[in-house]
PDB file of N, CA and C in Angstrom:
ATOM      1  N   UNK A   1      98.372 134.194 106.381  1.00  0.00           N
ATOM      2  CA  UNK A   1      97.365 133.407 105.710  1.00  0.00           C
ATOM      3  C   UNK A   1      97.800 131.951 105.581  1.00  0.00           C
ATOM      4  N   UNK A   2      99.058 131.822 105.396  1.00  0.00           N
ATOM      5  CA  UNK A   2      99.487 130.446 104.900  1.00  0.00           C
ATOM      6  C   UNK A   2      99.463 129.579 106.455  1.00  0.00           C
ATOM      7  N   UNK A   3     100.436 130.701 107.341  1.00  0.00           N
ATOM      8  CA  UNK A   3     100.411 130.212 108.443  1.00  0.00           C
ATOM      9  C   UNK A   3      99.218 129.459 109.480  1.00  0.00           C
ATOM     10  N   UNK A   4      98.215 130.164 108.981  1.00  0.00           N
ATOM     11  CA  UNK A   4      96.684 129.982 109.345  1.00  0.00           C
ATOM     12  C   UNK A   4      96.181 129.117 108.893  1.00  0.00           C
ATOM     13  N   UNK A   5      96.305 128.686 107.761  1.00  0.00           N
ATOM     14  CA  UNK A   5      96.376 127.366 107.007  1.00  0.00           C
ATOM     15  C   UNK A   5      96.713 126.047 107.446  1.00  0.00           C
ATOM     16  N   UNK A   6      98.529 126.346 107.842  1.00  0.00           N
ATOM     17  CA  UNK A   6      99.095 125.453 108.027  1.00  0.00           C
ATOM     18  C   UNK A   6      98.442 124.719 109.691  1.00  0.00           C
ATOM     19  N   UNK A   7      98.335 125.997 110.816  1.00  0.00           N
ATOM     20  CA  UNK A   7      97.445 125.527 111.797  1.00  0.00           C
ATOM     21  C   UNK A   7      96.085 124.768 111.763  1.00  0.00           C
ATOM     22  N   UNK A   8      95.586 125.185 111.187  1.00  0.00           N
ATOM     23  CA  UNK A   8      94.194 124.263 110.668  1.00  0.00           C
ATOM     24  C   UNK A   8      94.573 123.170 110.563  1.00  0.00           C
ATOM     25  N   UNK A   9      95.656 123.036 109.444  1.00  0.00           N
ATOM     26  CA  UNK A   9      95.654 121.387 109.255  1.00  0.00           C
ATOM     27  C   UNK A   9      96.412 120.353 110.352  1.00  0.00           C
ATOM     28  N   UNK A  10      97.419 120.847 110.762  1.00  0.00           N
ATOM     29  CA  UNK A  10      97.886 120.512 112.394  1.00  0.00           C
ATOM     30  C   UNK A  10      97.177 119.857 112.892  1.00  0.00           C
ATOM     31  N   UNK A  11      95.698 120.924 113.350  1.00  0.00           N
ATOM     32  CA  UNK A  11      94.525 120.511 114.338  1.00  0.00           C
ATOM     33  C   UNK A  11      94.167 119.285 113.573  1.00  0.00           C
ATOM     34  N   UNK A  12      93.409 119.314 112.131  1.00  0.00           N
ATOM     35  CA  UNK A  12      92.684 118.185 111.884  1.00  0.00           C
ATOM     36  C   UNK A  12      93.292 116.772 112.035  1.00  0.00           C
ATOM     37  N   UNK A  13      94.978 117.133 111.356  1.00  0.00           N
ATOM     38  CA  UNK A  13      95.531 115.791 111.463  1.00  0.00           C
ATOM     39  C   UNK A  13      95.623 115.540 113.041  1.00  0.00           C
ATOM     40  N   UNK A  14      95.636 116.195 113.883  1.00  0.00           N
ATOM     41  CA  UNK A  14      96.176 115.930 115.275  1.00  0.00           C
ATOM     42  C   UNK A  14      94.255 114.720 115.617  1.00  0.00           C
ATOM     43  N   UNK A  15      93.435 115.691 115.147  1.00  0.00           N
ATOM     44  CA  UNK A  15      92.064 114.932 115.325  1.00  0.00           C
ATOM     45  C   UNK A  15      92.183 113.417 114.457  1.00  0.00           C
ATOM     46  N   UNK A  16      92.255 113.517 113.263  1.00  0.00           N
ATOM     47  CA  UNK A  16      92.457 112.433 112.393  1.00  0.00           C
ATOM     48  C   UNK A  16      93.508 111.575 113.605  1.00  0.00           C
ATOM     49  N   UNK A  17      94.611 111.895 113.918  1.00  0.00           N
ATOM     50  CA  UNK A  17      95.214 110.836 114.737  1.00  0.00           C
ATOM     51  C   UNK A  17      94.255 110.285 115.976  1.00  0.00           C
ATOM     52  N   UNK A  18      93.860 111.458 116.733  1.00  0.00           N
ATOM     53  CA  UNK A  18      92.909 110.729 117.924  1.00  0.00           C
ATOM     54  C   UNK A  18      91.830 109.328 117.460  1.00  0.00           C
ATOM     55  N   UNK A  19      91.494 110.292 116.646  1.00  0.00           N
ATOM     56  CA  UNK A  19      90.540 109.102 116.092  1.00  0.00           C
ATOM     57  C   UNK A  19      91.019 107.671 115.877  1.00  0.00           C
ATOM     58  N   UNK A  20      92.489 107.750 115.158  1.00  0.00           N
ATOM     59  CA  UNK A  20      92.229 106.373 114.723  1.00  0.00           C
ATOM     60  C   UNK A  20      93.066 105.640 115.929  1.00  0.00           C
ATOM     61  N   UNK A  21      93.724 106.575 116.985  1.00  0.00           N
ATOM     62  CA  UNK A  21      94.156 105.839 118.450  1.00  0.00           C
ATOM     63  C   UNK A  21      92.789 105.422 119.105  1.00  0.00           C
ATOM     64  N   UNK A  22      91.314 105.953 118.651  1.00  0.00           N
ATOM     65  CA  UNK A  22      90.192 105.215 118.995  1.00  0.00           C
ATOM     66  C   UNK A  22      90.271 104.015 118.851  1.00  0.00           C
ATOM     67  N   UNK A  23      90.340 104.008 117.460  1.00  0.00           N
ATOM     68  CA  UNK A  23      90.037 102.745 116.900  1.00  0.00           C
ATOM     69  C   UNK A  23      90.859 101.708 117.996  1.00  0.00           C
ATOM     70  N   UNK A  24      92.203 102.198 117.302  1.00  0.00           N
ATOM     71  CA  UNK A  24      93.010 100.764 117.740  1.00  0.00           C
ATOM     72  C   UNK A  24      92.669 100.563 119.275  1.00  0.00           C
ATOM     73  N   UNK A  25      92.708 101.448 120.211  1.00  0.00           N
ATOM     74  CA  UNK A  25      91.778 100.786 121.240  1.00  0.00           C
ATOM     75  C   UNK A  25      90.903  99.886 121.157  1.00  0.00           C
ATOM     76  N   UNK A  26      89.861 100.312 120.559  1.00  0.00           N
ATOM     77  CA  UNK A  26      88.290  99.879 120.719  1.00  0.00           C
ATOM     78  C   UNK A  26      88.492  98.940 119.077  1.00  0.00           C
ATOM     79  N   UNK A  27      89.601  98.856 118.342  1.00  0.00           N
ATOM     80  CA  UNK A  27      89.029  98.153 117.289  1.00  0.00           C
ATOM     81  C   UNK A  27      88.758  96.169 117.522  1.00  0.00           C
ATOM     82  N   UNK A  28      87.503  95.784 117.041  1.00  0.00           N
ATOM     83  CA  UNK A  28      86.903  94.605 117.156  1.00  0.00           C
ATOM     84  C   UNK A  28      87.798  93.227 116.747  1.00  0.00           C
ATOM     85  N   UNK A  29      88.990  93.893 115.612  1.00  0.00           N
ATOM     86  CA  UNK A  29      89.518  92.822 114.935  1.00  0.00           C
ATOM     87  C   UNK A  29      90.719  93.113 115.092  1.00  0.00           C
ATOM     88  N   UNK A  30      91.554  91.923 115.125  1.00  0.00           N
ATOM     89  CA  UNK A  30      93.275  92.408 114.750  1.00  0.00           C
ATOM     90  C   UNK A  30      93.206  93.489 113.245  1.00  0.00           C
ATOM     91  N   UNK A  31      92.692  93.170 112.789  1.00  0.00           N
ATOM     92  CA  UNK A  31      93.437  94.195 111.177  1.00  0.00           C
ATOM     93  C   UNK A  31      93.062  95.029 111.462  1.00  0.00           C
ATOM     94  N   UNK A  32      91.800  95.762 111.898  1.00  0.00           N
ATOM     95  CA  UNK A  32      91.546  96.896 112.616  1.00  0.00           C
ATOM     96  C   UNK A  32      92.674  97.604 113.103  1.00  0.00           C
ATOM     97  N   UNK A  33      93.108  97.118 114.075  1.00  0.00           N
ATOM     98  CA  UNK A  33      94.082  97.573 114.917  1.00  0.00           C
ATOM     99  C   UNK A  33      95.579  98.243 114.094  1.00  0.00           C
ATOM    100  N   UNK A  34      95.859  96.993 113.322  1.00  0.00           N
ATOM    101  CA  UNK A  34      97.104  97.186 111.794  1.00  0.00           C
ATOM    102  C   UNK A  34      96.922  98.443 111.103  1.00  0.00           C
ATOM    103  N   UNK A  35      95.366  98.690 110.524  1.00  0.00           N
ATOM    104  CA  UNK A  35      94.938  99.861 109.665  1.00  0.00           C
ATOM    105  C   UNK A  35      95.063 100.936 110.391  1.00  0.00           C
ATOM    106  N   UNK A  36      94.682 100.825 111.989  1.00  0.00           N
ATOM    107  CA  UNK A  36      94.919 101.933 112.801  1.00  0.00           C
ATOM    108  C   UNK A  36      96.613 102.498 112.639  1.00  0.00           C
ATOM    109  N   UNK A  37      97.027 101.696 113.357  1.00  0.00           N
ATOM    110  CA  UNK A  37      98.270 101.659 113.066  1.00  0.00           C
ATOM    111  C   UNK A  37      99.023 102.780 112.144  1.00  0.00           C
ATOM    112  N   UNK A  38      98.732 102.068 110.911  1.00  0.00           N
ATOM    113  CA  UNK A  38      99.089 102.391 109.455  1.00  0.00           C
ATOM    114  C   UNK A  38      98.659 104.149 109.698  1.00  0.00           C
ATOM    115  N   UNK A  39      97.413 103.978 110.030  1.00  0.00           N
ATOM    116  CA  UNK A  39      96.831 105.620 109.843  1.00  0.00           C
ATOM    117  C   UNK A  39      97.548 106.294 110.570  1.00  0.00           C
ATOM    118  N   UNK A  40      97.938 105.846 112.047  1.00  0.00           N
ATOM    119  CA  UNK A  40      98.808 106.307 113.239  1.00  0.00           C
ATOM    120  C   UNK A  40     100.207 106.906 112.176  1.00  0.00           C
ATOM    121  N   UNK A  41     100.948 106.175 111.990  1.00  0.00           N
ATOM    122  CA  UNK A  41     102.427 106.713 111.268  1.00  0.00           C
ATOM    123  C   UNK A  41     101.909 107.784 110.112  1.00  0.00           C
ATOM    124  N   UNK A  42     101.083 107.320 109.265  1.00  0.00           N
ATOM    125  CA  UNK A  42     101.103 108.366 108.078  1.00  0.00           C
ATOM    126  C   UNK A  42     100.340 109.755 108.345  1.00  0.00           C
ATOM    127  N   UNK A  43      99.825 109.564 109.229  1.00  0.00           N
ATOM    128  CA  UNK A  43      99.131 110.741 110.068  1.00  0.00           C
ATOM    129  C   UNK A  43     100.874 111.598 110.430  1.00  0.00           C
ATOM    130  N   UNK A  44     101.210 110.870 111.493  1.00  0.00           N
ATOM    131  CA  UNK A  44     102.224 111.351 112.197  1.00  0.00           C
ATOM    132  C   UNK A  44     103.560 112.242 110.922  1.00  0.00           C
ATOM    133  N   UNK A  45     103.474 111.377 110.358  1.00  0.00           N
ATOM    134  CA  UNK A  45     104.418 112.008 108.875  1.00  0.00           C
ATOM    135  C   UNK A  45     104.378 113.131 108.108  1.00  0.00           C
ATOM    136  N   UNK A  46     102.381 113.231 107.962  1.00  0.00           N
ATOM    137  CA  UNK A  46     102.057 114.432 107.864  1.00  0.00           C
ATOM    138  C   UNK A  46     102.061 115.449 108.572  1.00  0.00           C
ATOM    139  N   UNK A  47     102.026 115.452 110.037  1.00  0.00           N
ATOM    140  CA  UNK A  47     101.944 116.324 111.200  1.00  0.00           C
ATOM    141  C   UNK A  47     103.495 116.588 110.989  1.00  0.00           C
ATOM    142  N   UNK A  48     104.503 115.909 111.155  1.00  0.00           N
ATOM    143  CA  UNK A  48     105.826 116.544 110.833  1.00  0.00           C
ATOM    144  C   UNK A  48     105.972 117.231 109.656  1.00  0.00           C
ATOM    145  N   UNK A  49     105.247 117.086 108.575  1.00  0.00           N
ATOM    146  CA  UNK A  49     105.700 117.601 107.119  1.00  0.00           C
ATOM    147  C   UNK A  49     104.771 119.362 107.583  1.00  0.00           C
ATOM    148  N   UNK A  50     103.826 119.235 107.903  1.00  0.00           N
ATOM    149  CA  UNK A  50     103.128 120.199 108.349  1.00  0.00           C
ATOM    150  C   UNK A  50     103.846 121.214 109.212  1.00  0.00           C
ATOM    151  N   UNK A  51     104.586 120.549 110.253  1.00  0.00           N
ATOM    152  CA  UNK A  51     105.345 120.897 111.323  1.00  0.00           C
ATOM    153  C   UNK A  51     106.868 122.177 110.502  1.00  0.00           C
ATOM    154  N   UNK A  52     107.117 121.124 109.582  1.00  0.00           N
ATOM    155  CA  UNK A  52     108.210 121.498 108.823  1.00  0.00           C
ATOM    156  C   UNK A  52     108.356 122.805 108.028  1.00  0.00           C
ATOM    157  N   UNK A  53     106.853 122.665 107.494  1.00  0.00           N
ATOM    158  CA  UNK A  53     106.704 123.885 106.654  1.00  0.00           C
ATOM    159  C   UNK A  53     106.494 125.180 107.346  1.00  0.00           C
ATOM    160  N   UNK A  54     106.264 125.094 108.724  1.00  0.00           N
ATOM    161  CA  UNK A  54     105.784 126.085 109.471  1.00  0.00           C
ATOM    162  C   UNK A  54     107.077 126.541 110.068  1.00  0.00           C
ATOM    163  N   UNK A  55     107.985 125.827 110.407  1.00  0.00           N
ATOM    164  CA  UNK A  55     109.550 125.986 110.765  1.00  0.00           C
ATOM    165  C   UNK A  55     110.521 126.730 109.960  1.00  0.00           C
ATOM    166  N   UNK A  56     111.712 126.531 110.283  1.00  0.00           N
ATOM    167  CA  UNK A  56     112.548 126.599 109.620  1.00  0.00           C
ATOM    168  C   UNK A  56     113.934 125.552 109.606  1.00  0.00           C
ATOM    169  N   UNK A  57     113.562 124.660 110.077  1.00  0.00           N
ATOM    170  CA  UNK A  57     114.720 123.767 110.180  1.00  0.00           C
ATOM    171  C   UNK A  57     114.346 122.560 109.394  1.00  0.00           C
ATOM    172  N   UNK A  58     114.879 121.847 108.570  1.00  0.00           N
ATOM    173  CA  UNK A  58     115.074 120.677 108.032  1.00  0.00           C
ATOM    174  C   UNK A  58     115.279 119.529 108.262  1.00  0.00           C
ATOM    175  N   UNK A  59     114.803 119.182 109.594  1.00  0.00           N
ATOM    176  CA  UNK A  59     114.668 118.201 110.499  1.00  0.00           C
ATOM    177  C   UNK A  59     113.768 117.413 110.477  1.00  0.00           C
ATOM    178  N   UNK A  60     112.391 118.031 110.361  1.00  0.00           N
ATOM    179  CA  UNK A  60     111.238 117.309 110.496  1.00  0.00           C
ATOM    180  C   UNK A  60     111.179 116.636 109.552  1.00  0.00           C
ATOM    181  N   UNK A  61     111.618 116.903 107.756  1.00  0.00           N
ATOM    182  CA  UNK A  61     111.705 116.621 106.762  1.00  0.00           C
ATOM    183  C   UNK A  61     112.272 114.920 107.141  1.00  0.00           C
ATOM    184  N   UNK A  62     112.894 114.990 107.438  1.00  0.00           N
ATOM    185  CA  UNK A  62     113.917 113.935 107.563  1.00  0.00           C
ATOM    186  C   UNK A  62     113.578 113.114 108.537  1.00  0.00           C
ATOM    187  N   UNK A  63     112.792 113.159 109.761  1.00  0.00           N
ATOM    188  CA  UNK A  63     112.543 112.386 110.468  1.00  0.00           C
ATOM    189  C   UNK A  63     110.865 111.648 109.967  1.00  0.00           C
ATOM    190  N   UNK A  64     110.327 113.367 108.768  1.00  0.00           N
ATOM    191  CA  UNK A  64     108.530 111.789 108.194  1.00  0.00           C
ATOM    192  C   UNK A  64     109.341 110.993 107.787  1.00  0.00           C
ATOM    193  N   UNK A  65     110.434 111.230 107.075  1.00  0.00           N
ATOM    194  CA  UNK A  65     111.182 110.116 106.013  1.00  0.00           C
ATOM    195  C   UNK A  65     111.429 108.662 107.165  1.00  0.00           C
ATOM    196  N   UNK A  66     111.799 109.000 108.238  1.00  0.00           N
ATOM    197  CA  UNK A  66     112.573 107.896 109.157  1.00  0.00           C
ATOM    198  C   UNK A  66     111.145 107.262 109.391  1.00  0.00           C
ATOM    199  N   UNK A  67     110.072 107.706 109.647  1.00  0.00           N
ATOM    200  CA  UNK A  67     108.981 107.059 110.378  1.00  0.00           C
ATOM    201  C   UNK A  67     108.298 106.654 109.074  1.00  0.00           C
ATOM    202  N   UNK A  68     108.137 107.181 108.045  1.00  0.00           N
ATOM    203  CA  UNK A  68     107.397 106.546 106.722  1.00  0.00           C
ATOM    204  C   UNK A  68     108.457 104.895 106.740  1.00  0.00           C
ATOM    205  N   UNK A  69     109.246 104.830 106.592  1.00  0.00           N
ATOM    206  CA  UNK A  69     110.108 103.565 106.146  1.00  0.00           C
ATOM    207  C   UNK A  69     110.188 102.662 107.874  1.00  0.00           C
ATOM    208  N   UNK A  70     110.170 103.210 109.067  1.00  0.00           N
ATOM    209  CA  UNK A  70     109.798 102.083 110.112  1.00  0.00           C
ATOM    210  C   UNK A  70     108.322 101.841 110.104  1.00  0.00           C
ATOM    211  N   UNK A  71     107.655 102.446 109.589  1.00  0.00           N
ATOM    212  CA  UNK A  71     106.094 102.469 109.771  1.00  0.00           C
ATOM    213  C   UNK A  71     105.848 100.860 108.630  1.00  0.00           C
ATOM    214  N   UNK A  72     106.520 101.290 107.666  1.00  0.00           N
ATOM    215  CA  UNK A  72     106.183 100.227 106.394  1.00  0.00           C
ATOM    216  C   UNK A  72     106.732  98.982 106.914  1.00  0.00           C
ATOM    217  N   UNK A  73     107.873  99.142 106.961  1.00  0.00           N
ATOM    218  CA  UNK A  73     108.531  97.461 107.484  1.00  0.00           C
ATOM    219  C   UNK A  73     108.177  97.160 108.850  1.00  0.00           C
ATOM    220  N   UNK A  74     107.409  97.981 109.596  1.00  0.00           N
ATOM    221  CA  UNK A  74     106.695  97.233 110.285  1.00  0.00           C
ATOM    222  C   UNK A  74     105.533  96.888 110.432  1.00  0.00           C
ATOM    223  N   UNK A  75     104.677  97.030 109.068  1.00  0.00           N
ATOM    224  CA  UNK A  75     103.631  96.985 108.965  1.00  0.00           C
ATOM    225  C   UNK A  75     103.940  95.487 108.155  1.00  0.00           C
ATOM    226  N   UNK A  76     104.629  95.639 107.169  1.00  0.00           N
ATOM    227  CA  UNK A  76     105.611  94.433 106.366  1.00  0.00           C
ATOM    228  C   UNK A  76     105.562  93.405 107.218  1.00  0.00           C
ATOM    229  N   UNK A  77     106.029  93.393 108.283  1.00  0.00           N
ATOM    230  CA  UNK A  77     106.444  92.490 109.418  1.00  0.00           C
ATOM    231  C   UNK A  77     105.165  91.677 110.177  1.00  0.00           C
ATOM    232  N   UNK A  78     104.905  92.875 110.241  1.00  0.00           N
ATOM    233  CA  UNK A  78     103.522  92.311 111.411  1.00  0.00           C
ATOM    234  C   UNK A  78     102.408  91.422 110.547  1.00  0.00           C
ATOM    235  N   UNK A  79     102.009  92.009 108.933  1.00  0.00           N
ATOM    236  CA  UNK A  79     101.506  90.884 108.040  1.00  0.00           C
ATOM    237  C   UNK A  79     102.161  89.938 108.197  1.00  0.00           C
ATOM    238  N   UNK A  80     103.203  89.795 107.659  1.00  0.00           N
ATOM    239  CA  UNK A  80     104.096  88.362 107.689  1.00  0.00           C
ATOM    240  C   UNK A  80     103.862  87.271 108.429  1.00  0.00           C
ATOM    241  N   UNK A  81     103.797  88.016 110.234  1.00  0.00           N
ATOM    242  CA  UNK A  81     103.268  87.810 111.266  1.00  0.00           C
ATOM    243  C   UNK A  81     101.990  86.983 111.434  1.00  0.00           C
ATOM    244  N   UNK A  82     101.007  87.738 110.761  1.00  0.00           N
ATOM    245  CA  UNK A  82      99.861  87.523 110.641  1.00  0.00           C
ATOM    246  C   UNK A  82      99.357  85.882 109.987  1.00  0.00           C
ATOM    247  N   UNK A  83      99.799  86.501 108.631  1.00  0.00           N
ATOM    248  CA  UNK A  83      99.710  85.299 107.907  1.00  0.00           C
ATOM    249  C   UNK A  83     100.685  83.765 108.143  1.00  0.00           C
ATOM    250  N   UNK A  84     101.794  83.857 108.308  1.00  0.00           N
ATOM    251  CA  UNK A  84     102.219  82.668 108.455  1.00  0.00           C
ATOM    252  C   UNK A  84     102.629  82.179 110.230  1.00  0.00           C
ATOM    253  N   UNK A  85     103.090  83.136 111.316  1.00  0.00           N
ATOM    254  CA  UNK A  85     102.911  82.976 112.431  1.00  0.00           C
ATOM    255  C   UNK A  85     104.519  83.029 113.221  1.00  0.00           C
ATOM    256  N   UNK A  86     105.169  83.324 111.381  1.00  0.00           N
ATOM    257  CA  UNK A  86     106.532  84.092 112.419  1.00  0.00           C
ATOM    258  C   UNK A  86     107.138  85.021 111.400  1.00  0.00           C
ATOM    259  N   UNK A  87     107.938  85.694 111.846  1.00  0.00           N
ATOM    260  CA  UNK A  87     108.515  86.923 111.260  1.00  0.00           C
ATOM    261  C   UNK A  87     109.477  86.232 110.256  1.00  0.00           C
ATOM    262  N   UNK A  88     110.636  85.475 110.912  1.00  0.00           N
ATOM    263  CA  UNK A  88     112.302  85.004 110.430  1.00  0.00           C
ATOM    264  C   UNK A  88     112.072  83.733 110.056  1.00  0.00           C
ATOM    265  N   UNK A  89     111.859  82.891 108.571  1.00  0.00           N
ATOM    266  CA  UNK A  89     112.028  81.743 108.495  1.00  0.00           C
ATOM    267  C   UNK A  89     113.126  80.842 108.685  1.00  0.00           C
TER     268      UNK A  89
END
């Protein structure tokens, strides 16, 4: 039952990701693309945490952790980017 569960949500997040790799394709604006982005990693974080619970190894745990914290500082970055027009003052 749980297991059946846990597949379901797999699928949706795996859909939830397609989708927002739509976007950032087809999105109209740079921030578009950023929000995609954003959705891209925390999607992906969940699909490992998902991944994890269905496992048995303690790996996946540890690698949403690695991609939650490159996902942020590079989301960090790329604003920075945005707004003033360089990363390193």
């Amino acid at each position: 039952m749980i297991g059946t569960a846990i597949l379901v949500a797999l699928g949706l997040i795996g859909l939830a990701m397609a989708l927002a790799f739509w976007r950032l394709l087809r999105g109209p604006d740079v921030v578009d693309r950023v929000i995609a982005i954003d959705t891209l990693y925390i999607n992906a974080c969940a699909m490992l945490l998902a991944y994890g619970m269905l496992g048995t190894t303690d790996l996946h745990f540890e690698a949403a952790l690695i991609i939650a914290m490159l996902g942020f500082l590079s989301t960090a970055a790329f604003a920075k980017f945005l707004l003033r027009g360089d990363i390193i003052e």
